[in-house]
Protein backbone atom coordinates (compact mmCIF):
# COMPACT_ATOMS: atom_id res chain seq x y z
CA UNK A 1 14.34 32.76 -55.64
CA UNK A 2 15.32 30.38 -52.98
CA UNK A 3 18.47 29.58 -51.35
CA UNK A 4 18.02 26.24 -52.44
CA UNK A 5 17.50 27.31 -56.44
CA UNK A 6 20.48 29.56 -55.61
CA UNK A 7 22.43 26.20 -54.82
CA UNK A 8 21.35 24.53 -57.74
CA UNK A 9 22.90 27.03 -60.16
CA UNK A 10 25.56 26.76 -58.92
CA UNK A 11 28.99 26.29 -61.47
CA UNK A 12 29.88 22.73 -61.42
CA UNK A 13 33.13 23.17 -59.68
CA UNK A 14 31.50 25.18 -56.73
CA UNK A 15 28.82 22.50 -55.56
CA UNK A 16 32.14 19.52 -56.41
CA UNK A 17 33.62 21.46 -53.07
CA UNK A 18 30.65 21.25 -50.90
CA UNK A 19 30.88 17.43 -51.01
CA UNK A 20 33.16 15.64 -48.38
CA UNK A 21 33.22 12.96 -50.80
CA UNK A 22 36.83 12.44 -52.25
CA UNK A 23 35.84 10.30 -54.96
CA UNK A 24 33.06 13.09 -56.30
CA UNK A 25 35.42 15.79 -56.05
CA UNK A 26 37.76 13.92 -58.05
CA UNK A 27 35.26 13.77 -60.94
CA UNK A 28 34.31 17.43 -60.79
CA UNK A 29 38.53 17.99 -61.29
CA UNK A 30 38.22 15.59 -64.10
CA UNK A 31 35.65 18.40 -65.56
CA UNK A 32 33.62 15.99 -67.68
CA UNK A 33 31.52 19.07 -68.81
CA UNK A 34 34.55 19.96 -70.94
CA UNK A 35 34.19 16.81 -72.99
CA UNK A 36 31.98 18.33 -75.56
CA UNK A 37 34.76 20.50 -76.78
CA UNK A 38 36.50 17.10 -78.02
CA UNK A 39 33.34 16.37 -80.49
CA UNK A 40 35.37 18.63 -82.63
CA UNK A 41 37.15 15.45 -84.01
CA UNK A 42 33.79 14.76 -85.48
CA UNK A 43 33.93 18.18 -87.89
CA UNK A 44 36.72 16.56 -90.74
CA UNK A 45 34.34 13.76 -90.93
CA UNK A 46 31.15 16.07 -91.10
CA UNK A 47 32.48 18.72 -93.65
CA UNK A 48 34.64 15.84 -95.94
CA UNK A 49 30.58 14.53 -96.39
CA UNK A 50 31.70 11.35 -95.19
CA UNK A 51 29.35 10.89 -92.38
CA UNK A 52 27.58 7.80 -93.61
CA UNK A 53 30.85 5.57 -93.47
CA UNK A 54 29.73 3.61 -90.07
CA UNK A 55 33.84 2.59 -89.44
CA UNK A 56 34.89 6.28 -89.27
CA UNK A 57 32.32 6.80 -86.14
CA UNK A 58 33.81 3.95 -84.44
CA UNK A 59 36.80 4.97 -84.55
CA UNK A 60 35.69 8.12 -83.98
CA UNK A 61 34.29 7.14 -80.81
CA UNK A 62 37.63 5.48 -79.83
CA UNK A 63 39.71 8.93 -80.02
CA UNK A 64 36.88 10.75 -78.12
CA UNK A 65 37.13 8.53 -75.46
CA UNK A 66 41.22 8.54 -75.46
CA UNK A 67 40.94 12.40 -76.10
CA UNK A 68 38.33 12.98 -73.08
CA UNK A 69 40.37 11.09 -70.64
CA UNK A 70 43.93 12.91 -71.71
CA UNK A 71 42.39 16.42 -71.51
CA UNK A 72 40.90 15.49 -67.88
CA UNK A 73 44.85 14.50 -66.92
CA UNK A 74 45.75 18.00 -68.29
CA UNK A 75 43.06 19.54 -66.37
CA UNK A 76 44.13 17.36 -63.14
CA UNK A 77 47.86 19.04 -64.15
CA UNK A 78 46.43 22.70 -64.72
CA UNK A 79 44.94 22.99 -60.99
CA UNK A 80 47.93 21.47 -59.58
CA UNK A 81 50.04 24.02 -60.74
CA UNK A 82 47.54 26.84 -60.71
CA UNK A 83 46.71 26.45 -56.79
CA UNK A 84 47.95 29.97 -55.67
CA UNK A 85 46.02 31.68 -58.51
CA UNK A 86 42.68 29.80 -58.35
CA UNK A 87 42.81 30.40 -54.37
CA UNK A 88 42.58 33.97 -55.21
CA UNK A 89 39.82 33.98 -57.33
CA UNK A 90 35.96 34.21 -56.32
CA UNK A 91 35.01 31.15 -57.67
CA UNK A 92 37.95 29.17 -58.69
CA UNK A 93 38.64 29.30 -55.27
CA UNK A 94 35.54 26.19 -54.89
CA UNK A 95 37.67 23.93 -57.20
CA UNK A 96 38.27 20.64 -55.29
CA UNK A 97 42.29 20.92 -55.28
CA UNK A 98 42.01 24.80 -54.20
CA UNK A 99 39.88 24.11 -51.77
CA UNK A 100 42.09 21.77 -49.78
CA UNK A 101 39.56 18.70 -50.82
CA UNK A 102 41.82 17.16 -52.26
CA UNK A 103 45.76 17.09 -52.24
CA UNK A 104 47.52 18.01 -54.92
CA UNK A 105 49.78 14.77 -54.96
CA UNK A 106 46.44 12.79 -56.10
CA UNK A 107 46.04 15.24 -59.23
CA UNK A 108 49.30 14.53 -60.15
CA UNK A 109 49.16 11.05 -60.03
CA UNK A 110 46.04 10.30 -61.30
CA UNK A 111 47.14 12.86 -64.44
CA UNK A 112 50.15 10.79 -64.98
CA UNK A 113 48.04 7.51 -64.81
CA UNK A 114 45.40 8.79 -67.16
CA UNK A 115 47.35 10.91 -69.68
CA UNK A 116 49.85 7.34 -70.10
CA UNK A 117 47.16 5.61 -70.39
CA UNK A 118 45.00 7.53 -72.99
CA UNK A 119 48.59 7.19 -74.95
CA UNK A 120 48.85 3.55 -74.63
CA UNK A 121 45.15 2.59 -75.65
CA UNK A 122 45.18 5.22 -78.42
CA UNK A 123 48.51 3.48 -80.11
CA UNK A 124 47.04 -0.21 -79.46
CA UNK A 125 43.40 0.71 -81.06
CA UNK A 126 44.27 4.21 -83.53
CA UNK A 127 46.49 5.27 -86.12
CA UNK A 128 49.85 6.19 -85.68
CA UNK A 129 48.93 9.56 -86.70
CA UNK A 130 46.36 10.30 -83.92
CA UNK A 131 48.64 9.14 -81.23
CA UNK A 132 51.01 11.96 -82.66
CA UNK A 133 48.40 14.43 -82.45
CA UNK A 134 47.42 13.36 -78.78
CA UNK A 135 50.84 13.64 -77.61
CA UNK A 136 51.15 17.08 -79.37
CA UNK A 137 47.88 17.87 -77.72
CA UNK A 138 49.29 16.89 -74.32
CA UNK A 139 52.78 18.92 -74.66
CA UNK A 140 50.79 21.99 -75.81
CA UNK A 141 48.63 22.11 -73.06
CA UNK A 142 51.44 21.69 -70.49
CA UNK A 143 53.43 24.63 -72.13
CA UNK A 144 50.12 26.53 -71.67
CA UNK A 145 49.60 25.74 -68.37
CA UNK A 146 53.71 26.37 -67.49
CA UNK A 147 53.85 29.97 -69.05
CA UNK A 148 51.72 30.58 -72.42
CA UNK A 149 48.69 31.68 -69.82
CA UNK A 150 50.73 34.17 -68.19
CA UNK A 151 51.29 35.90 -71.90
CA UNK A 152 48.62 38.03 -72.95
CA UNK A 153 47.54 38.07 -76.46
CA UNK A 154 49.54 34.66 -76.94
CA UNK A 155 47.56 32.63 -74.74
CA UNK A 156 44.52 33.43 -77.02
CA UNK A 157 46.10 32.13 -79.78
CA UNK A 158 47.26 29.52 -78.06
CA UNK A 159 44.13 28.06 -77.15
CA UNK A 160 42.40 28.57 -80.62
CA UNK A 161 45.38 26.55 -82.27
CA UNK A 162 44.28 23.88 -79.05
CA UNK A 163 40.82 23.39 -80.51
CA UNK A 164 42.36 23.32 -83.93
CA UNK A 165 44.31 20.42 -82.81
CA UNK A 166 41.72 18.11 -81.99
CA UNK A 167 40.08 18.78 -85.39
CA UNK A 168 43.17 17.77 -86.54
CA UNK A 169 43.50 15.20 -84.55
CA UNK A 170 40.15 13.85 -85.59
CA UNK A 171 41.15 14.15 -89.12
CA UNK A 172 43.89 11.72 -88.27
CA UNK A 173 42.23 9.06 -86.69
CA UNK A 174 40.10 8.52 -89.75
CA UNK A 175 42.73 9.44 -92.14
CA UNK A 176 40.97 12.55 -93.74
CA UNK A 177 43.66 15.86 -93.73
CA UNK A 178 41.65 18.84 -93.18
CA UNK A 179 41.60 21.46 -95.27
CA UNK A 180 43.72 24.94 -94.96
CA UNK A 181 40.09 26.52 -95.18
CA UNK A 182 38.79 24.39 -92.38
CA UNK A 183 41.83 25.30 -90.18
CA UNK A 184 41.95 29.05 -91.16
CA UNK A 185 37.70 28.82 -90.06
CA UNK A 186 38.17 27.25 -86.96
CA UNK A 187 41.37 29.24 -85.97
CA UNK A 188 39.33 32.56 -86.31
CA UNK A 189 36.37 31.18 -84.75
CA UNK A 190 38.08 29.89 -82.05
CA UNK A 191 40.14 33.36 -81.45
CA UNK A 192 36.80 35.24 -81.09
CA UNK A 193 35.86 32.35 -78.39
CA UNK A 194 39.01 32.55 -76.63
CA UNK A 195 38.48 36.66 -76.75
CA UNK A 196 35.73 35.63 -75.03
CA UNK A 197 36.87 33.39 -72.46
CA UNK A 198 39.25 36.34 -71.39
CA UNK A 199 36.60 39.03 -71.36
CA UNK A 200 34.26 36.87 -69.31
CA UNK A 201 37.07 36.39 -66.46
CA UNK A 202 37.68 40.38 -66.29
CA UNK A 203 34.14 40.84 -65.85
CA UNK A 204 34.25 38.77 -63.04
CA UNK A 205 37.15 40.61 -62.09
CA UNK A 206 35.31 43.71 -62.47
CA UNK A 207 32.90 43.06 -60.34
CA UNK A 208 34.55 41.99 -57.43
CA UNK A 209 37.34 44.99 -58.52
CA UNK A 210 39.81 43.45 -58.94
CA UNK A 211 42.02 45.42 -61.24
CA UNK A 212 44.19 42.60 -62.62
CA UNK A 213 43.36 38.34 -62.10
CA UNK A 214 46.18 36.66 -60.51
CA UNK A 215 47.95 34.55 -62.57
CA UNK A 216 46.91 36.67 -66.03
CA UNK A 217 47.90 39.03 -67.68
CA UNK A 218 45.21 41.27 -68.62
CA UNK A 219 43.66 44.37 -66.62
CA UNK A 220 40.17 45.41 -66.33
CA UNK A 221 40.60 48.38 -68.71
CA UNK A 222 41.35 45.58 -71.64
CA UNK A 223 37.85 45.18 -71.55
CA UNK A 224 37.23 47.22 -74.55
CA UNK A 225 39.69 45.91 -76.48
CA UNK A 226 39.60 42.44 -76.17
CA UNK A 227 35.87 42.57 -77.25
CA UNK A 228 36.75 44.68 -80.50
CA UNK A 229 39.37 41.70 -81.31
CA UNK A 230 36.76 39.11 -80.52
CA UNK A 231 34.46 40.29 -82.59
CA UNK A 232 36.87 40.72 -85.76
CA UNK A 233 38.68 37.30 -85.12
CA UNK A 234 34.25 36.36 -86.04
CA UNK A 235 34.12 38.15 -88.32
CA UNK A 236 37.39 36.54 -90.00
CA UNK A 237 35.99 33.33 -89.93
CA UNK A 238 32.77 34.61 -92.04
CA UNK A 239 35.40 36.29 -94.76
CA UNK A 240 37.46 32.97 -94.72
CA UNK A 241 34.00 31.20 -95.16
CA UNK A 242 32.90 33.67 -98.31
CA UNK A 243 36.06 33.05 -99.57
CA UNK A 244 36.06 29.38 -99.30
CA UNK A 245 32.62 29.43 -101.10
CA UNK A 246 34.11 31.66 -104.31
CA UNK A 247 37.21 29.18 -104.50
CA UNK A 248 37.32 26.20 -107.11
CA UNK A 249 37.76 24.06 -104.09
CA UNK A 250 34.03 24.37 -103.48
CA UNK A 251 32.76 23.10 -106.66
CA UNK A 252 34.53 19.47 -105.81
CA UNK A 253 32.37 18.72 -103.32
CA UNK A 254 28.95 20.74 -103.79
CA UNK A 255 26.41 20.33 -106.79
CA UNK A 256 25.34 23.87 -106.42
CA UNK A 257 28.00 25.80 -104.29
CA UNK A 258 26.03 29.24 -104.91
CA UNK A 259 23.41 27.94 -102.38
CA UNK A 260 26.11 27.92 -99.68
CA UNK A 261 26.39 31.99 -99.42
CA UNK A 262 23.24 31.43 -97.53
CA UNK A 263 25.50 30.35 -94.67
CA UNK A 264 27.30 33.63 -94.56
CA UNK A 265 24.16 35.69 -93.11
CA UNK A 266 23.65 33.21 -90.44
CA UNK A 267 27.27 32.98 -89.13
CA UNK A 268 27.22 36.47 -88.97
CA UNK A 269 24.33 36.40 -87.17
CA UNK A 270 25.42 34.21 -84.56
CA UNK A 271 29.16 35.63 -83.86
CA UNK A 272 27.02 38.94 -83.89
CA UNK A 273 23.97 37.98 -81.39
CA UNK A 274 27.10 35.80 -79.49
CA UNK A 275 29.45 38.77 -79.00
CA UNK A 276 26.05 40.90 -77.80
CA UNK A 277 25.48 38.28 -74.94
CA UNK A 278 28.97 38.63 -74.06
CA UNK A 279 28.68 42.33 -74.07
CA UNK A 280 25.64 42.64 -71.87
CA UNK A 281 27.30 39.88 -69.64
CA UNK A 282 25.06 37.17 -69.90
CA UNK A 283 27.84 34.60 -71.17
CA UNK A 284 28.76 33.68 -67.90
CA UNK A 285 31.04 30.28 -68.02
CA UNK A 286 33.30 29.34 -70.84
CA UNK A 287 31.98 30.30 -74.04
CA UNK A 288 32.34 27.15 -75.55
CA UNK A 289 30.12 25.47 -73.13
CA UNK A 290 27.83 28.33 -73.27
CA UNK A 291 27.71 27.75 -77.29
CA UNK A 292 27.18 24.18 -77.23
CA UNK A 293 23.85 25.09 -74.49
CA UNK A 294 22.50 27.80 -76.37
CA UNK A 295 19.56 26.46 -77.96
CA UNK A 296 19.73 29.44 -80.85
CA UNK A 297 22.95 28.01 -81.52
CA UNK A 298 21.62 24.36 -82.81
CA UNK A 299 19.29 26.16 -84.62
CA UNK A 300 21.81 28.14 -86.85
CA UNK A 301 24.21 24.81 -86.98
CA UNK A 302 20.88 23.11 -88.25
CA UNK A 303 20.44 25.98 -90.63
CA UNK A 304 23.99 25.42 -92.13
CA UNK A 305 23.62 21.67 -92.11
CA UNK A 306 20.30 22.36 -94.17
CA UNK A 307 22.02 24.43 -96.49
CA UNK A 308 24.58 22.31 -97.72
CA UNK A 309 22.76 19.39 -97.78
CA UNK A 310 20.78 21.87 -100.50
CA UNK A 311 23.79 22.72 -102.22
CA UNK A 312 25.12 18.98 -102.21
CA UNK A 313 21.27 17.45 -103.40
CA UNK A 314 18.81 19.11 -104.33
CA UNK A 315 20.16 19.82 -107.88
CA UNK A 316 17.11 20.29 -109.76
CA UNK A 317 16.18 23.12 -107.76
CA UNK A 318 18.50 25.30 -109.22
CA UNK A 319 18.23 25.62 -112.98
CA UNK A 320 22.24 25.73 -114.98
CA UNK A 321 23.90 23.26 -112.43
């Protein structure tokens, strides 16, 4: 392979600090790629089978664009105060603030400017109840960024309950509550992913061994561990699914709820084939990212979308609904 392929591989944040270009830079701190975790507000929407109510995406669209530009200002805030650690590390080190590309005084700043304005736009065009949820969003992520990160074990949990938050959040925009089974899914599945996150940063670590990342508070011999806890938190989220499909609740909403079980085998599938990738090291970036590029992945979430659209429709398939 070339040197030039080499470059083009290259993690986002890595090429933004080869540019002399202030303005680029900025964008790269802004992480846009992270934006896709915020189309979680879509899922109370998706699983409530309201998807075909046109006003619901608008103002759907609304709080992703209010939600995208407040986690950016967090992000801004999180390499401000993270300088000394992400100087330290092999390839946080590239990240335009780290790398002296830009000064920390314009994160902070242009954090306060964005995070105040996301606020503002998001009480003038959403519900009350969103704008709650943002702000909650925004405190959260400032207590991570302060101490919970430092914490081991509770800055997993902290960071599932963040991606739970913007599926609440979503919920409140278009005034649907999600469900305790939703939440108690999603916090699972987002535990195994945040298990993840951590075990992909000690491999890292590994390899350049380094026994402990600066700023964390995990060693390299957690390894183990943290992959056994990833993989159960998974495997949770499949028991709180199988549950979910043997509770009353399920028969409110599906014409043939039996039909959904067929979503248990693929989910454990996935968090099974996932947790492999992770194991043999091939999940390389945040695992959330890696998820939503993983072309198997679409295929499973299209296999569960084809199931319950079974379960909701196709009644005369299955004889004694």
């Amino acid at each position: 392979m070339t040197g030039t392929d080499n470059t083009s591989r290259l993690p986002l944040d890595t090429e933004a600090s080869r540019t002399a270009k202030p303005l680029m830079a900025f964008m790269f701190a802004c992480r846009p790629r992270q934006w896709a975790k915020n189309l979680l507000i879509a899922v109370p929407v998706l699983v409530s089978q309201q998807w075909i109510e046109p006003t619901h995406w608008i103002t759907l669209a609304l709080a992703f664009a209010c939600f995208s530009v407040t986690a950016s200002g967090t992000y801004l805030v999180n390499d401000v105060l993270d300088l000394r650690a992400d100087r330290a590390h092999p390839t946080k080190k590239h990240r335009p603030f780290a790398s002296g590309v830009l000064h920390p005084g314009v994160g902070v700043v242009a954090a306060i400017v964005m995070v105040v304005g996301a606020l503002v736009a998001s009480w003038v065009l959403l519900p009350p109840l969103f704008v709650w949820s943002l702000g909650v969003y925004v405190i959260l992520t400032l207590v991570y960024s302060l101490w919970v990160k430092r914490k081991a074990m509770l800055d997993v949990i902290w960071l599932a309950c963040l991606y739970c938050l913007r599926i609440i959040a979503g919920g409140m925009a278009v005034n649907i509550i999600p469900s305790a089974w939703l939440l108690a899914f999603a916090l699972f599945i987002f535990l195994s992913l945040a298990f993840a996150k951590r075990y992909c940063e000690l491999v890292i670590m590994e390899e350049i061994e380094v026994a402990r990342p600066s700023g964390r508070a995990y060693l390299v011999e957690d390894l183990t561990l943290l992959s056994t806890m990833g993989v159960a938190s998974g495997y949770l989220a499949v028991l709180v699914l199988a549950l979910y499909i043997n509770s009353e609740a399920v028969t409110e909403l599906y014409a043939q709820p039996q039909v959904l079980w067929l979503i248990c085998p693929a989910m454990l599938y996935w968090i099974s084939r996932f947790w492999l990738l992770v194991h043999r090291r091939l999940v390389r970036e945040d695992p959330l990212l890696y998820v939503l590029s993983d072309r198997l992945s679409y295929i499973i979430g299209a296999v569960v979308v084809a199931v319950a659209l079974v379960a909701d429709r196709v009644v005369q398939w299955f004889p004694g609904g």
